[in-house]
Structure formats: structure tokens, C-alpha cells
N, C-alpha and C. Protein backbone atom coordinates (compact mmCIF):
# COMPACT_ATOMS: atom_id res chain seq x y z
N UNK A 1 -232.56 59.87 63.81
CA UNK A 1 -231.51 60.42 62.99
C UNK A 1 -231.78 61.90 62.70
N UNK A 2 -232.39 62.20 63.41
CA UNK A 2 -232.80 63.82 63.34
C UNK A 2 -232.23 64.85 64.08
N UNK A 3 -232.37 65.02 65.26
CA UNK A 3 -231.77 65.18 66.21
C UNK A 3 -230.45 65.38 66.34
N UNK A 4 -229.92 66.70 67.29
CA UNK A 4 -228.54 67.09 66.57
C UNK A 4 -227.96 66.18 68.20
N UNK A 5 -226.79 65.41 67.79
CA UNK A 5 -226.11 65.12 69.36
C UNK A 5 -224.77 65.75 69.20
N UNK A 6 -224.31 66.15 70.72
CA UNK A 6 -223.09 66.45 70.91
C UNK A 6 -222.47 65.05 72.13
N UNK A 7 -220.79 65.29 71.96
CA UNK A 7 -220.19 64.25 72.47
C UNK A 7 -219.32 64.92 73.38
N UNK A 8 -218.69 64.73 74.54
CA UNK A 8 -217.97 65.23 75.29
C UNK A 8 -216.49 64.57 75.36
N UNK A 9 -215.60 65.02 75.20
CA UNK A 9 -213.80 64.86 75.29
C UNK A 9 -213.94 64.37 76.45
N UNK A 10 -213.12 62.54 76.32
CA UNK A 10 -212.88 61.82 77.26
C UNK A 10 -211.94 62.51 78.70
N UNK A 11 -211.50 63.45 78.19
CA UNK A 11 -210.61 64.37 78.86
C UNK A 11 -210.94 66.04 79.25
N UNK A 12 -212.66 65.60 79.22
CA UNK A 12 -212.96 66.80 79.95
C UNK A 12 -213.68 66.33 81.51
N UNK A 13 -212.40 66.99 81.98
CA UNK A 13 -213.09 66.79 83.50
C UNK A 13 -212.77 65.44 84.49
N UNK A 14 -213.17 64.63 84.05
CA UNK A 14 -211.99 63.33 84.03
C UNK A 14 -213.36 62.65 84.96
N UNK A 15 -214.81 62.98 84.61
CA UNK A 15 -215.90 62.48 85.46
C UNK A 15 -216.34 61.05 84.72
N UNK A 16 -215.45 60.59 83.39
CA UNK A 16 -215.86 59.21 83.41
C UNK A 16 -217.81 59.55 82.20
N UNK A 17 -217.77 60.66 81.87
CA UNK A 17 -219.40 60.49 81.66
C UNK A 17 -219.48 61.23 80.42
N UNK A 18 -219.19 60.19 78.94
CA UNK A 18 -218.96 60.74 77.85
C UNK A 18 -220.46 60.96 77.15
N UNK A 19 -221.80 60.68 77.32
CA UNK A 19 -223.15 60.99 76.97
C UNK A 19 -223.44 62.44 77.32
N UNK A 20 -223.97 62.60 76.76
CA UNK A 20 -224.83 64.33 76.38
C UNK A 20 -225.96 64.47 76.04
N UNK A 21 -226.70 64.74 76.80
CA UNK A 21 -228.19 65.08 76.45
C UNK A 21 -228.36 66.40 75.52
N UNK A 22 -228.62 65.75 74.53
CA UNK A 22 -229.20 66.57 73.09
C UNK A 22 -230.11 68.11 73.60
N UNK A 23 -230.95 67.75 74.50
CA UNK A 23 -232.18 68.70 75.32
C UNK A 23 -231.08 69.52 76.02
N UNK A 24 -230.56 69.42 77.17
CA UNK A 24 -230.02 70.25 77.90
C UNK A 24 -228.86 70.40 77.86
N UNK A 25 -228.13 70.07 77.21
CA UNK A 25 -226.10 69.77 76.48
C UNK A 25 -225.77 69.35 77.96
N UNK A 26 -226.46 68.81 78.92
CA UNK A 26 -225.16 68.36 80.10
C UNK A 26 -225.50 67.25 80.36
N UNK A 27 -223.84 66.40 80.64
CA UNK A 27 -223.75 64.97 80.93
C UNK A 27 -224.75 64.44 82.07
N UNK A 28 -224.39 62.82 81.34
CA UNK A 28 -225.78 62.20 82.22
C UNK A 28 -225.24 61.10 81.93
N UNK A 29 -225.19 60.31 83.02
CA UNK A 29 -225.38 58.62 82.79
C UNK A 29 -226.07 57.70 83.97
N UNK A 30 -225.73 56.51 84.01
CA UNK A 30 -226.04 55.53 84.61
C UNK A 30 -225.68 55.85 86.02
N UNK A 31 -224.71 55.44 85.75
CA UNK A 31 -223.63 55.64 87.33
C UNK A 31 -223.13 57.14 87.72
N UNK A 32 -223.82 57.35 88.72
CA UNK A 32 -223.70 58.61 89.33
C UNK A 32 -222.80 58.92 90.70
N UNK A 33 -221.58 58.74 90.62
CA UNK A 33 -220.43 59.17 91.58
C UNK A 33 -219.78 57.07 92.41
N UNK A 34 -219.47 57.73 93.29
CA UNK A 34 -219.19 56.04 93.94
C UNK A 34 -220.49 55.03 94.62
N UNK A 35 -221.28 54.32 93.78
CA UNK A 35 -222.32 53.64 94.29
C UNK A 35 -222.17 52.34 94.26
N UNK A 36 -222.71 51.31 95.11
CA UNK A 36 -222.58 49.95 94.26
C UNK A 36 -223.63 49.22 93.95
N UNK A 37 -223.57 48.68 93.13
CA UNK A 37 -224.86 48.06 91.92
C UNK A 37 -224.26 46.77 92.18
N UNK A 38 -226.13 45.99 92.24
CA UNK A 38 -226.20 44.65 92.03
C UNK A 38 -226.71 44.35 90.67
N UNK A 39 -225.85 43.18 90.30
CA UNK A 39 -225.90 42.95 88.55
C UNK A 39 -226.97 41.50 88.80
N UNK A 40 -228.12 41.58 88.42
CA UNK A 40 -228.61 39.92 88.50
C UNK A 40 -228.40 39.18 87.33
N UNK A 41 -228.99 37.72 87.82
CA UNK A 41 -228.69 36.90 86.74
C UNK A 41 -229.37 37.25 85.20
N UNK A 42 -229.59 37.72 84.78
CA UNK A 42 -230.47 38.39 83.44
C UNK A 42 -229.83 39.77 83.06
N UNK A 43 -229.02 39.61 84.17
CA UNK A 43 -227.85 41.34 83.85
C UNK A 43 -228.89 42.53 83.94
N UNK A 44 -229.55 42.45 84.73
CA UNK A 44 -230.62 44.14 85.50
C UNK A 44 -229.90 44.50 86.73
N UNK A 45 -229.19 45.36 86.02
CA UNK A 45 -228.38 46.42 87.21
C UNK A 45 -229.40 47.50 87.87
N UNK A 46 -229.34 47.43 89.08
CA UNK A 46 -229.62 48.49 89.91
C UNK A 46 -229.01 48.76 91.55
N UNK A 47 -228.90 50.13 91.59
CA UNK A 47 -228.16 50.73 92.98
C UNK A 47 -228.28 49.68 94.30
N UNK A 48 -227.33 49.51 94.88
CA UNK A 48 -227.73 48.42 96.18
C UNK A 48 -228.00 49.11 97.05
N UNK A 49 -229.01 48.84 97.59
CA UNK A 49 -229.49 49.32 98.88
C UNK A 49 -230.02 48.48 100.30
N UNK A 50 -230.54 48.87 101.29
CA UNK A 50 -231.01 47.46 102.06
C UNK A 50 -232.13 47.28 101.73
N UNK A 51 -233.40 48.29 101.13
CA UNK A 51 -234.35 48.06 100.69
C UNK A 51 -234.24 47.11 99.49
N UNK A 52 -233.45 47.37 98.43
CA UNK A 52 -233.56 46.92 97.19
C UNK A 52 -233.26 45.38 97.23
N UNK A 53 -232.49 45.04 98.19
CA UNK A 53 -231.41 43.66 98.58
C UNK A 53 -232.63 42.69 99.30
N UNK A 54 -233.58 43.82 100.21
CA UNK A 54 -234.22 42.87 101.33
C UNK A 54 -235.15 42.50 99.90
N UNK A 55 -235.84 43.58 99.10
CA UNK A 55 -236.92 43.07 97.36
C UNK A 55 -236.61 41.48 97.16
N UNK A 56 -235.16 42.14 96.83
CA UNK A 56 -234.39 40.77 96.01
C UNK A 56 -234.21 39.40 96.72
N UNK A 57 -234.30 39.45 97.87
CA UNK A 57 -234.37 37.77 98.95
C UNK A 57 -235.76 38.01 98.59
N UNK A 58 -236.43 38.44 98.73
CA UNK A 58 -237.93 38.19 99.25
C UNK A 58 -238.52 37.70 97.46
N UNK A 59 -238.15 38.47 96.38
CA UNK A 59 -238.50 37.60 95.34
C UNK A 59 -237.88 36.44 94.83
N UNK A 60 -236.49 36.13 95.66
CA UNK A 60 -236.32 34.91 95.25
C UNK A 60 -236.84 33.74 96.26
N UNK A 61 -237.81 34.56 97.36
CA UNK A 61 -238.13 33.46 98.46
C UNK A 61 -236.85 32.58 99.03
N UNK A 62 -235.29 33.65 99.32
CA UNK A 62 -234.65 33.08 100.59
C UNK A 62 -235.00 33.41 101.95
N UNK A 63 -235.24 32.22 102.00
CA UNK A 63 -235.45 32.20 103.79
C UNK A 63 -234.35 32.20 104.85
N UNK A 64 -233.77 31.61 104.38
CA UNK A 64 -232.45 30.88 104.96
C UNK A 64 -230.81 31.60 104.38
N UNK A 65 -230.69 32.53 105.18
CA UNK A 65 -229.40 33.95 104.81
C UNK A 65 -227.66 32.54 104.42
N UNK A 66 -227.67 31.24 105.45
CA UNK A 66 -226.33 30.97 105.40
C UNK A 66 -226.59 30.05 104.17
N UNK A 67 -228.05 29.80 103.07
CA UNK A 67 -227.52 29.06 101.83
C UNK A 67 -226.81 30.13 100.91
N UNK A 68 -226.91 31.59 101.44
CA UNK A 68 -226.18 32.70 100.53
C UNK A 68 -224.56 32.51 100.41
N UNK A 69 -224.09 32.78 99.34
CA UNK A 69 -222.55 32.78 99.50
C UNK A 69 -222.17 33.81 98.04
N UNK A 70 -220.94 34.82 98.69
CA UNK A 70 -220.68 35.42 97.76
C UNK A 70 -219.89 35.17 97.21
N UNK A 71 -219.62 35.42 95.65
CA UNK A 71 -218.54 35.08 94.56
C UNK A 71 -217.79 36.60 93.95
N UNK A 72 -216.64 36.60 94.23
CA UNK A 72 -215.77 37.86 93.40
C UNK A 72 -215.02 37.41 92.38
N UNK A 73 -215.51 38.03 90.78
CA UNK A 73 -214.96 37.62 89.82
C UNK A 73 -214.55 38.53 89.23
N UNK A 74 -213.28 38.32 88.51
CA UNK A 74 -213.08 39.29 87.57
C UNK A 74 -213.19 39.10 86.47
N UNK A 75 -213.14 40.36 85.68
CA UNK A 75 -214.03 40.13 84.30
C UNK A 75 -212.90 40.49 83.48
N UNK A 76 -212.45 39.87 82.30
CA UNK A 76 -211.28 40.33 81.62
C UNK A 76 -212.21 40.06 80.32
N UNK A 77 -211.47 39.99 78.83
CA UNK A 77 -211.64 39.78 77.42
C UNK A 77 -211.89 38.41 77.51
N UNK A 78 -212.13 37.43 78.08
CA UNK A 78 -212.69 36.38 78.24
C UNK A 78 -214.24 36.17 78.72
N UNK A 79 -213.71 36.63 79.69
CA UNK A 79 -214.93 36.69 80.65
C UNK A 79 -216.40 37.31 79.86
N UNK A 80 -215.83 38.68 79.27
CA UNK A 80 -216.59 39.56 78.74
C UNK A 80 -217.20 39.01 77.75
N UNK A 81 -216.75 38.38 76.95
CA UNK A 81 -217.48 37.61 75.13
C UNK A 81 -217.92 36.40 75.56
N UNK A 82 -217.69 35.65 77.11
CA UNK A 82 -218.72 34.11 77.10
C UNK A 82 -219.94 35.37 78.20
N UNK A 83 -219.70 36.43 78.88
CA UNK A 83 -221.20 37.06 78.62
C UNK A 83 -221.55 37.73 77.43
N UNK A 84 -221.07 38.24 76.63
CA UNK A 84 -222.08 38.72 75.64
C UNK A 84 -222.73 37.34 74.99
N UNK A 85 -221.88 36.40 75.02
CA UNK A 85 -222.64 35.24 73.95
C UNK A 85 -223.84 34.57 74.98
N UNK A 86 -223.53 34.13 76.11
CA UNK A 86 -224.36 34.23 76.71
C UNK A 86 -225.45 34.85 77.30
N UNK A 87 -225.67 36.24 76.88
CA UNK A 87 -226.56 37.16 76.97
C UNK A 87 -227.45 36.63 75.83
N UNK A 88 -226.57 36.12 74.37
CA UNK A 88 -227.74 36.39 73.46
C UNK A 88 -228.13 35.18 73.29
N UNK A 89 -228.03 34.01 74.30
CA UNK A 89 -228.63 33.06 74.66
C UNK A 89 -229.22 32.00 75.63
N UNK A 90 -229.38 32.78 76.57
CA UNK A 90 -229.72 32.31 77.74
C UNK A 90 -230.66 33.50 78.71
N UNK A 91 -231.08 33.30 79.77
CA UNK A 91 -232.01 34.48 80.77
C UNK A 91 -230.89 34.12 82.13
N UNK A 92 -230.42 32.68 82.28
CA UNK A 92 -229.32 32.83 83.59
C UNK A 92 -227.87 33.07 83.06
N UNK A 93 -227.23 34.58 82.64
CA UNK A 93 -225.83 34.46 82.21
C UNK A 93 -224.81 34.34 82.70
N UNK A 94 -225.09 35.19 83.98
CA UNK A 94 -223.98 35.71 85.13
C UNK A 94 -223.68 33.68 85.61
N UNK A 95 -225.55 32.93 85.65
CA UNK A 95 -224.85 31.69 86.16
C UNK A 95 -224.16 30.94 85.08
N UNK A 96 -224.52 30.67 83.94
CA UNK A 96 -224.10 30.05 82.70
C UNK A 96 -222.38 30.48 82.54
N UNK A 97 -221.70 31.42 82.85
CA UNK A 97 -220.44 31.97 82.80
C UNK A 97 -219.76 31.43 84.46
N UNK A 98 -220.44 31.80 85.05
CA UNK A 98 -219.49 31.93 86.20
C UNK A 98 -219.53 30.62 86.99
N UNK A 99 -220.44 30.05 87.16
CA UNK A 99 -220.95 29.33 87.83
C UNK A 99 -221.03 27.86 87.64
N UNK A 100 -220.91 27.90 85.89
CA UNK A 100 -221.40 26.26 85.24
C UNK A 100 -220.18 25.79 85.16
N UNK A 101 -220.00 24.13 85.40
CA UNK A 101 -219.45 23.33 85.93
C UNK A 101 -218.80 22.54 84.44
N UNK A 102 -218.08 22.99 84.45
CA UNK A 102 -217.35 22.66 82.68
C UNK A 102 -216.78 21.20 83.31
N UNK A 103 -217.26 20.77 81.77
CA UNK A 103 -216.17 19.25 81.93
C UNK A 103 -214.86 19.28 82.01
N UNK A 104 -213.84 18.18 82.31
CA UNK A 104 -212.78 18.52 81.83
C UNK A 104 -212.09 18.26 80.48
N UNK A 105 -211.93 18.33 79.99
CA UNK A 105 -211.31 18.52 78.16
C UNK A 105 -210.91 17.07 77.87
N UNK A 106 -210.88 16.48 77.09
CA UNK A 106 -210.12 15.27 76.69
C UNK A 106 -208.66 15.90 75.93
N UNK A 107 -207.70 14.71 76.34
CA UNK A 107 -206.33 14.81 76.02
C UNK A 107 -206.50 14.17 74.24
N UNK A 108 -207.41 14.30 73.76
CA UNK A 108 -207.60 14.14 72.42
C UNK A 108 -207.04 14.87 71.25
């Protein structure tokens, strides 16, 4: 709380990158231009690469590329609050949300 911060106008520049480094006054964030990021199950984002991808089989010990299958989801105001709640209770969220096999409801 010491430290003086400045904030940048959502409408300067239109680069998407409203953080400001206090030290040098110029923007900085996460995501740096068009990249794509793998989100794992524990939600640790980092840049995809073939290095980073071949890491990621090799620490989950896949051997076998055709048990892989990809899932495209979209994330709306739903989606978003069963991950935050599931963030603040679980280490598998991405599977606990997307993945888990809901009963079906009783006509009760």
C-alpha cells in the first residue's frame, strides 16, 4: 500500500493490456500478442509449444497419442462460477466442470 500505481484507459490503444508497472509506467501482462496457451487441470496456464506439449505427455506418462481426444468448450456466466467454485475446491477443475458426468435430475 505504499507504492504509487498508475492505470491505463481501456481505450488507449486498444492493446487489451490495462496493468502498469509502477517501476517503468509501461504496460505489461500475461498474454503477449496472438499466442495459444494450454490451461491444465489445476488451471496453470502456459504458452503452447511442441516442447512444452511433448513436457506435458511425458509427465502425464501418455504413451499412446489415439487415448488423446480434444474437447472445445465454451465458457459463458455459467461455466465461469462452477470454475471459480470449483477452483476453491478441488486440484481437477477444468475435469470436475467439464467433464463430470451429472446425474439426471428427478422430476420431483
Amino acid at each position: 500500500m505504499t507504492k504509487k500505481m498508475y492505470w491505463a484507459r481501456s481505450g488507449s490503444g486498444g492493446s487489451g493490456q490495462a496493468a502498469v508497472s509502477a517501476a517503468t509506467g509501461r504496460a505489461k501482462g500475461f498474454v503477449q500478442g496472438v499466442v495459444t496457451y494450454t490451461v491444465t487441470d489445476n488451471l496453470t496456464v502456459t504458452p503452447m509449444s511442441a516442447i512444452s506439449s511433448i513436457t506435458l505427455l511425458s509427465t502425464f506418462r501418455v504413451r499412446d497419442l489415439s487415448a488423446l481426444q480434444e474437447k472445445i468448450v465454451r465458457i459463458g456466466y455459467k461455466e465461469g462460477l462452477a470454475i471459480l467454485k470449483a477452483s476453491l475446491q478441488s486440484k481437477t477443475v477444468l475435469t470436475d466442470v467439464f467433464l463430470a458426468h451429472r446425474a439426471p435430475r428427478s422430476a420431483a
